[in-house]
Protein backbone atom coordinates (compact mmCIF):
# COMPACT_ATOMS: atom_id res chain seq x y z
CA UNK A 1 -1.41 -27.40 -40.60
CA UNK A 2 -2.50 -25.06 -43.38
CA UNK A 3 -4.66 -22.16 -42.27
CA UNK A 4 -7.11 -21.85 -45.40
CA UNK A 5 -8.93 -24.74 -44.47
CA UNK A 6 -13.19 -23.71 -45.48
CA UNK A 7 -15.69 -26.45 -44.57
CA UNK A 8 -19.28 -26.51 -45.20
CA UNK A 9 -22.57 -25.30 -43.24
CA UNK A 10 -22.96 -28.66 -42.54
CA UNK A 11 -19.74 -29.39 -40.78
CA UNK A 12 -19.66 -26.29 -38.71
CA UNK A 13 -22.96 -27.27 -37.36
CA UNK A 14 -22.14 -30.24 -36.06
CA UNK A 15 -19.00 -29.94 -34.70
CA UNK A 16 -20.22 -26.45 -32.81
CA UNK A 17 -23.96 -27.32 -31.94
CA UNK A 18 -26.00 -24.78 -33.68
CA UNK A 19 -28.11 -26.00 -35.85
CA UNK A 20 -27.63 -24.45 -40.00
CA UNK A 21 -31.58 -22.77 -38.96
CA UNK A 22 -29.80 -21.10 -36.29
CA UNK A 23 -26.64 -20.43 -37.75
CA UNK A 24 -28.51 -19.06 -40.54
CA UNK A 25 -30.49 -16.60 -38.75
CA UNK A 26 -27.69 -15.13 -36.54
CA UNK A 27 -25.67 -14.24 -39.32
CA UNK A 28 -28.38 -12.47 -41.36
CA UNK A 29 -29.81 -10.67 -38.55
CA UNK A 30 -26.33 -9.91 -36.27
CA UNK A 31 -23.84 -10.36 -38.90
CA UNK A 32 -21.63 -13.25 -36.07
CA UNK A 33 -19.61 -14.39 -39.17
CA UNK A 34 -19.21 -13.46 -42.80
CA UNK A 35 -18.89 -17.14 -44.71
CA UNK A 36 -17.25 -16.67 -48.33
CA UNK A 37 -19.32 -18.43 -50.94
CA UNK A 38 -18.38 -20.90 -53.80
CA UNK A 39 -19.02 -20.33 -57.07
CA UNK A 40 -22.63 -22.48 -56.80
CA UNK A 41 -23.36 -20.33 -53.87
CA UNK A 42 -22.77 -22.47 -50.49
CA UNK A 43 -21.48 -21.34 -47.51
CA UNK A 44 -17.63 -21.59 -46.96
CA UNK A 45 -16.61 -21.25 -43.15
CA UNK A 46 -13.05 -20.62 -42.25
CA UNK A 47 -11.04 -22.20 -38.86
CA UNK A 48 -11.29 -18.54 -37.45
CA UNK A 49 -15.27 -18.69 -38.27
CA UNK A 50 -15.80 -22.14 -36.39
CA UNK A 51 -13.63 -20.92 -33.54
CA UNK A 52 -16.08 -17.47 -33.46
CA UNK A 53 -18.84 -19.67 -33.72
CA UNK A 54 -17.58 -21.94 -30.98
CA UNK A 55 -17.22 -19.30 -28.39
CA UNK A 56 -21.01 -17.69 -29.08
CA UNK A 57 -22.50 -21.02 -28.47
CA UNK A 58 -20.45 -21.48 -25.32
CA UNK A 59 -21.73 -17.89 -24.01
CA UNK A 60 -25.36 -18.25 -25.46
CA UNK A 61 -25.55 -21.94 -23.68
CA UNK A 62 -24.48 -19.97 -20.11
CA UNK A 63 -27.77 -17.76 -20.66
CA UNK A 64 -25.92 -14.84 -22.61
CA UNK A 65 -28.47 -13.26 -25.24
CA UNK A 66 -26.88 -13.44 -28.72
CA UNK A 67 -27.57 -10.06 -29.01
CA UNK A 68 -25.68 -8.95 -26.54
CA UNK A 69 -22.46 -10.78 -27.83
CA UNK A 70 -22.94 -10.58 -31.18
CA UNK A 71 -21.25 -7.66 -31.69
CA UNK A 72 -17.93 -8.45 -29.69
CA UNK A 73 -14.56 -9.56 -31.52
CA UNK A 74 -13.73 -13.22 -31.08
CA UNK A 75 -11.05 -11.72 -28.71
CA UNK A 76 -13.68 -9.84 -26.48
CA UNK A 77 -15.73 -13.27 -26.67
CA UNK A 78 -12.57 -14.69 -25.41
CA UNK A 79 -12.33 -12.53 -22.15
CA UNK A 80 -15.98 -12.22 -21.70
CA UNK A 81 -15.69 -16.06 -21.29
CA UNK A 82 -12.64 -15.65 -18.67
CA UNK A 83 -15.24 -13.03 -16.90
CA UNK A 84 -17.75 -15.86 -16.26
CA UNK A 85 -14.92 -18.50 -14.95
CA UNK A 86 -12.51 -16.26 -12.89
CA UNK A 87 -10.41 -19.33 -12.41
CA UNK A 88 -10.31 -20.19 -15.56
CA UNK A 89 -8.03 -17.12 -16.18
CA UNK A 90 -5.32 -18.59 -14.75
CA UNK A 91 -5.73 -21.75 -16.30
CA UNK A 92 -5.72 -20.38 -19.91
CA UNK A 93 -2.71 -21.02 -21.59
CA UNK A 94 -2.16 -22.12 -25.53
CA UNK A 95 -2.93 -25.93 -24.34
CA UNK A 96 -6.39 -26.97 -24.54
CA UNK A 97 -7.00 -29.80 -22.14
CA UNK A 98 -8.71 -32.94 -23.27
CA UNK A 99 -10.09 -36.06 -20.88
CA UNK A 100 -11.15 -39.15 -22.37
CA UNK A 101 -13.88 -41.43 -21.06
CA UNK A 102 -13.95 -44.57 -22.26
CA UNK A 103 -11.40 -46.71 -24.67
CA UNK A 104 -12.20 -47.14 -28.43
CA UNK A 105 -11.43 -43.65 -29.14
CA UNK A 106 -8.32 -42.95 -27.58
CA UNK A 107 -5.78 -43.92 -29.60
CA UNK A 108 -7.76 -41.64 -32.55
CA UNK A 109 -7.25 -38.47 -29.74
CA UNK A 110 -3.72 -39.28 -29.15
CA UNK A 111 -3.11 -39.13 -32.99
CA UNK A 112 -4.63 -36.19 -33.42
CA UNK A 113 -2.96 -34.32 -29.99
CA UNK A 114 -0.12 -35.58 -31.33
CA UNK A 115 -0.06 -34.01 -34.77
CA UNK A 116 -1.65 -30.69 -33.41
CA UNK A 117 0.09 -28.12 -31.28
CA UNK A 118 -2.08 -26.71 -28.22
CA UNK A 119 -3.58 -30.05 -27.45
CA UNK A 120 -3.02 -32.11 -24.50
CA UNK A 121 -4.59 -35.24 -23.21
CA UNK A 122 -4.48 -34.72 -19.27
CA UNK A 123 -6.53 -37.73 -18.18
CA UNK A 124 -8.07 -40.98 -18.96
CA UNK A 125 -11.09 -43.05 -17.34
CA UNK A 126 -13.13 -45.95 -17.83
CA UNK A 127 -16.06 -44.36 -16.95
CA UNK A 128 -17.95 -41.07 -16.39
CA UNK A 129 -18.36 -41.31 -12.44
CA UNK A 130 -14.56 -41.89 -12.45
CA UNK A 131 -13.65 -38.42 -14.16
CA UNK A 132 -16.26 -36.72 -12.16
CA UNK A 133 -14.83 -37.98 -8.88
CA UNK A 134 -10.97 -37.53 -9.62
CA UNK A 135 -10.84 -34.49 -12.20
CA UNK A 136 -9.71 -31.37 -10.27
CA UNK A 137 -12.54 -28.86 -11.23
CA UNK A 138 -10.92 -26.95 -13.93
CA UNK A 139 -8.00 -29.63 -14.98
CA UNK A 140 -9.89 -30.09 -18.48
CA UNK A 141 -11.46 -27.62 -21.27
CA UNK A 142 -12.77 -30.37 -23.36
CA UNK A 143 -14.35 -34.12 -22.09
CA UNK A 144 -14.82 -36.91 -24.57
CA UNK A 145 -17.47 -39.47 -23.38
CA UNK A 146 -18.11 -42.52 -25.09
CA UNK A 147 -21.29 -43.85 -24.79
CA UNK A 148 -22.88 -46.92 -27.16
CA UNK A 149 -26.24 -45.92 -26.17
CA UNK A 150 -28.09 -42.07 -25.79
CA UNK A 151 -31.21 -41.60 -24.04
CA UNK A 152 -32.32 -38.58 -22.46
CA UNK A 153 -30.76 -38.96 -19.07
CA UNK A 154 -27.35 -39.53 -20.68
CA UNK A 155 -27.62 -35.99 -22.13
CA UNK A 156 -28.30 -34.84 -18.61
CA UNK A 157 -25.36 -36.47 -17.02
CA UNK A 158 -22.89 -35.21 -19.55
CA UNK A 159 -24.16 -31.89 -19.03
CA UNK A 160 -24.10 -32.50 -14.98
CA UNK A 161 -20.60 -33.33 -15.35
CA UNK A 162 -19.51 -30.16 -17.48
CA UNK A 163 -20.43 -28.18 -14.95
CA UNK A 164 -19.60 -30.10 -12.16
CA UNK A 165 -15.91 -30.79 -13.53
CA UNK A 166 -15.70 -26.71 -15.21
CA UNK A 167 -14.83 -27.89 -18.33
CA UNK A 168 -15.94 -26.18 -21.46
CA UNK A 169 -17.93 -28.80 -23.31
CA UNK A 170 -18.32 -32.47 -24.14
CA UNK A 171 -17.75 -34.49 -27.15
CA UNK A 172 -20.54 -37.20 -26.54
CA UNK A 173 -19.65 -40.17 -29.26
CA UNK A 174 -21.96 -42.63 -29.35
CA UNK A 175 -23.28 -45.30 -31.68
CA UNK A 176 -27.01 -45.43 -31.22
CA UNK A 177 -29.73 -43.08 -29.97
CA UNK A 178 -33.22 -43.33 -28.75
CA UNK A 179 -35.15 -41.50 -31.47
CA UNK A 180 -36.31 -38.67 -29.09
CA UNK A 181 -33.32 -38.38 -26.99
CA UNK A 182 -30.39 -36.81 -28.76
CA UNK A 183 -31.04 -33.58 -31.53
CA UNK A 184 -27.13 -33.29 -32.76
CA UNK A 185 -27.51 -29.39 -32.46
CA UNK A 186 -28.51 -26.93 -30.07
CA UNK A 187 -28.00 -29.72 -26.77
CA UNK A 188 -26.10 -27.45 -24.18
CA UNK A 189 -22.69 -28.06 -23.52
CA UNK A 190 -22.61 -30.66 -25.82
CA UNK A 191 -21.44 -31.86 -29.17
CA UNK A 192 -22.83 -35.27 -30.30
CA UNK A 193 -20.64 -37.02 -32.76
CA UNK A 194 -22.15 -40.50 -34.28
CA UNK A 195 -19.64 -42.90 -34.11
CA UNK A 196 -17.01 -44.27 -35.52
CA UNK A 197 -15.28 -40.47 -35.44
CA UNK A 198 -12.21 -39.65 -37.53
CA UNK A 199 -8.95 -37.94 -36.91
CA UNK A 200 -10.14 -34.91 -38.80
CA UNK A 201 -13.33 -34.67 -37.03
CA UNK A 202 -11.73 -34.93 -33.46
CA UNK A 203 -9.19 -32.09 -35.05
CA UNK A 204 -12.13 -29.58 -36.49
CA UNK A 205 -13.80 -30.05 -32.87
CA UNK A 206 -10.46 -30.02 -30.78
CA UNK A 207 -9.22 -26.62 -32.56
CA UNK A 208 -12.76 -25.40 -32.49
CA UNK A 209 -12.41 -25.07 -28.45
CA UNK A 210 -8.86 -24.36 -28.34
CA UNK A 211 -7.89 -21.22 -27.08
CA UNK A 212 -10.64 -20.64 -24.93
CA UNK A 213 -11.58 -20.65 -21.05
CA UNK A 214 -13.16 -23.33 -19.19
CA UNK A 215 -16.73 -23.30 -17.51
CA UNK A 216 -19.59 -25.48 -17.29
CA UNK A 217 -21.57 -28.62 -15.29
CA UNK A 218 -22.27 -33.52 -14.78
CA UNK A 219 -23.77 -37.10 -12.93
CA UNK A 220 -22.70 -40.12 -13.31
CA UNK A 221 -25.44 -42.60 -14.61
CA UNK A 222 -25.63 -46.53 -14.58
CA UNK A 223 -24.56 -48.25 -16.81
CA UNK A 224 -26.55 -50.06 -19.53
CA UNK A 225 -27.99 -53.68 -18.00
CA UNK A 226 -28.72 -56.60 -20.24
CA UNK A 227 -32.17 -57.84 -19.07
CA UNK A 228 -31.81 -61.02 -16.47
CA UNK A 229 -32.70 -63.98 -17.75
CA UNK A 230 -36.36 -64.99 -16.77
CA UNK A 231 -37.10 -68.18 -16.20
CA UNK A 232 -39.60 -68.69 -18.83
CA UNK A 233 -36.81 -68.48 -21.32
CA UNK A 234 -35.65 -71.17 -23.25
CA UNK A 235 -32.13 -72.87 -23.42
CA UNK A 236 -32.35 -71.32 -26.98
CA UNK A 237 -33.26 -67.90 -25.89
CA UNK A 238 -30.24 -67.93 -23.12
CA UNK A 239 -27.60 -64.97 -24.24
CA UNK A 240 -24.16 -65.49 -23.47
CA UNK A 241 -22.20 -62.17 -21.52
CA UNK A 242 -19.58 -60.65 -23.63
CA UNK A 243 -16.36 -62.78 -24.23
CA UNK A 244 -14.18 -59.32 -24.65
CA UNK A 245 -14.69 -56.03 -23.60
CA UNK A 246 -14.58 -52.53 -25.31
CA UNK A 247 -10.69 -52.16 -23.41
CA UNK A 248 -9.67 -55.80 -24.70
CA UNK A 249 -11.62 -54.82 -28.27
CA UNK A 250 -9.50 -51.48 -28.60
CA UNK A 251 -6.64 -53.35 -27.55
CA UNK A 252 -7.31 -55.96 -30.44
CA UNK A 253 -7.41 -53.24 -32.53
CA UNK A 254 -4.14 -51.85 -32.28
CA UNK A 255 -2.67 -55.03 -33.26
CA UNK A 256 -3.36 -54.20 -36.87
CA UNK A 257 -1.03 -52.26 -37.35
CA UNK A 258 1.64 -54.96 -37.01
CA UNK A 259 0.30 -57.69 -38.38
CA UNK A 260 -0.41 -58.24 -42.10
CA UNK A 261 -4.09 -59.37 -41.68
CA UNK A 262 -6.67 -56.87 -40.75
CA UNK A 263 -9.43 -59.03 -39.41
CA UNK A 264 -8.57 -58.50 -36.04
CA UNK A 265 -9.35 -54.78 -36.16
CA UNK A 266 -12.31 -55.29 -38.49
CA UNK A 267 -13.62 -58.29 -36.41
CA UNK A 268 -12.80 -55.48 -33.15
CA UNK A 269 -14.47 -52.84 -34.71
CA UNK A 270 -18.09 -55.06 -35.96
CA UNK A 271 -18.26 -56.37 -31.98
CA UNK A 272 -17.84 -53.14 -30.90
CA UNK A 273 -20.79 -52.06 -33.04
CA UNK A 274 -22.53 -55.17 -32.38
CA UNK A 275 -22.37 -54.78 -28.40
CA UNK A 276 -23.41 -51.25 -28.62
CA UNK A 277 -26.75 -52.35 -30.33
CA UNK A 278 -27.44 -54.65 -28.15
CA UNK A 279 -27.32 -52.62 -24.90
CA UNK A 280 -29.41 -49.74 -27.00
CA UNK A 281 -32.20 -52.96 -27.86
CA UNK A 282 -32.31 -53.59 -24.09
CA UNK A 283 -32.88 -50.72 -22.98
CA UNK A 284 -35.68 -49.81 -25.49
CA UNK A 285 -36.57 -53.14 -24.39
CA UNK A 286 -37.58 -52.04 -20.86
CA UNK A 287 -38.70 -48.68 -21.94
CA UNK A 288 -41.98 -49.38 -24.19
CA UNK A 289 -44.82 -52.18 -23.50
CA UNK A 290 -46.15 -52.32 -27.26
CA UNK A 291 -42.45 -52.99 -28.96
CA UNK A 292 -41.34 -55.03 -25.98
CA UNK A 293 -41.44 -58.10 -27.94
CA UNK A 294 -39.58 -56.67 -31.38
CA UNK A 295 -36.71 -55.21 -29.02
CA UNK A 296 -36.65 -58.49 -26.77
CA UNK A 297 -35.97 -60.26 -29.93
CA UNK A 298 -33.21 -57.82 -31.74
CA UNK A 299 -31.69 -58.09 -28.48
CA UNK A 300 -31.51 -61.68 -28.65
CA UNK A 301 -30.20 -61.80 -32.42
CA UNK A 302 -28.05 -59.87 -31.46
CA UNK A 303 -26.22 -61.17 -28.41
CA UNK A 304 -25.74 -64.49 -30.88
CA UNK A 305 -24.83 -62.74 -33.49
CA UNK A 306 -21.94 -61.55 -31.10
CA UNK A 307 -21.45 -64.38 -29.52
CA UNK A 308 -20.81 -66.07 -32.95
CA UNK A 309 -18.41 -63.50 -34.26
CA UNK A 310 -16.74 -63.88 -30.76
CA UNK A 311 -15.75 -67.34 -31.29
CA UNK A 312 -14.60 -66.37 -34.84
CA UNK A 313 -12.29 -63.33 -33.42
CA UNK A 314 -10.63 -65.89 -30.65
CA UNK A 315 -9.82 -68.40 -33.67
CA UNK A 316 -8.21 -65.46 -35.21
CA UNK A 317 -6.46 -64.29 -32.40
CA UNK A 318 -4.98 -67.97 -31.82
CA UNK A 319 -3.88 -68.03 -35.60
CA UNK A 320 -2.61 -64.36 -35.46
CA UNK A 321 -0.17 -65.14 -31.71
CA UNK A 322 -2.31 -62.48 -30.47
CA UNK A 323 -3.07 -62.16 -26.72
CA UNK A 324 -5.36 -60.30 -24.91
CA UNK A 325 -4.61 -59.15 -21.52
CA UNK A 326 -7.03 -59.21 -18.91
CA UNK A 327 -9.65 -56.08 -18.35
């Protein structure tokens, strides 16, 4: 990969989780980084910058005072982070470690770990409580957690499990967030990425962390329930559970690439979103009185909405000879 790559204030913020306020004021008043600047004046940060930038986030976010590390090389940074994890010295090698949680992004992390030297996929789950319980503390530096919905408490069990599992920080995807609940900078630990994420997103973030020791702290949360049907509803209101899960989705997917037609993976991708959105309307469902009746119904419109393009992916499927194993 070429080594000159610059990318803007923008980027840097959100793939290393201080804000551009913050980023701003640390290098005017301690000098962390020395951006070049286009010819219009904007900020150009270099891979050596983000990975800088990367490392004083992880120290400030385990209660180091940016002051204090300011003034350190990114190789001091380096073993000052080793200092905090003993273990982790031992771990450190020129692999960083990468679990997944969850399916629709894997096959974009594979691509990209296999393209890049350094990375390494060491484990795969279906869910969060999974990892926590069979990750060896220390066996990852980086976690990627899919979630379709962010409220506050997810936040807190991502960060409960970087700590709990020693790894260095999360990459929380997700597709929809309560207003309140999720600020994409400055959340510690973790790096929110809206989803659908790209190859060269995963990349920026992946080489970002690379290099560097593990530490950290997470709890496993329930997961997202459509509201039971009450017996007031009507036959009309009645919502249908999911025909195909996000596994079987991804798994749909992948198909694409070997057949000419590329509804299957478009169709997979708009039931993905479409599934997403209507766990994140239940749950604001249950969660305020005065919009209970808006939410109740996007949920609803929803849920036939996918039901609908459900039936339309199976009659594609059938015309396509594709089969969908079991989840």
């Amino acid at each position: 990969m070429a080594t000159d790559e610059f990318f803007e204030i923008s980027a840097v913020a959100r793939l290393t989780g201080i804000s551009q306020h913050v980023l701003r004021v640390w290098e005017k008043r301690y000098d962390v980084v020395t951006p070049t600047r286009t010819e219009s004046g904007r900020r150009r940060y270099s891979r050596e910058d983000l990975r800088r930038l990367t490392l004083l986030k992880t120290l400030t976010d385990n209660d180091f005072s940016i002051g204090s590390i300011a003034g350190l090389s990114t190789d001091q940074l380096e073993t000052r982070l080793a200092e905090i994890s003993p273990s982790a010295e031992s771990e450190r090698s020129k692999v960083c470690r990468i679990a997944l949680v969850g399916s629709l992004s894997c096959d974009v992390v594979r691509s990209v770990v296999q393209a890049e030297n350094g990375l390494s996929v060491v484990a795969e789950f279906t869910s969060l409580e999974d990892a926590s319980n069979s990750l060896q503390r220390g066996a990852a530096d980086i976690i990627v957690v899919e979630k379709p919905t962010v409220f506050p408490e997810a936040i807190a069990e991502v960060q409960a499990a970087v700590a709990k599992l020693g790894a260095r920080r999360a990459l929380l995807v997700y597709n929809f967030a309560f207003r309140e609940s999720v600020k994409l900078h400055d959340i510690k630990n973790v790096t929110a990425l809206r989803a659908p994420v790209d190859e060269s997103e995963f990349r920026l973030a992946f080489l970002a962390e690379a290099g560097a020791a593990a530490i950290s702290s997470i709890k496993k949360g329930s997961e997202t329930k459509r509201p039971a049907k009450k017996d007031s509803d009507s036959a009309e209101d009645a919502v249908e559970e999911p025909l195909y899960s996000n596994a079987q989705l991804a798994a749909i997917a992948r198909h694409s690439s070997v057949v000419q037609c590329e509804c299957p993976q478009h169709l997979a991708s708009l039931l993905s979103s479409l599934g997403a959105f209507e766990d994140y309307s239940a749950e604001c469902e249950s969660r305020n009185e005065e919009d209970a009746a808006l939410h109740a119904r996007l949920y609803r419109t929803t849920a036939k909405c996918r039901a609908e393009m459900e039936e339309a992916l199976s009659e594609v499927l059938d015309h396509e000879g594709i089969t969908v194993e079991p989840s």
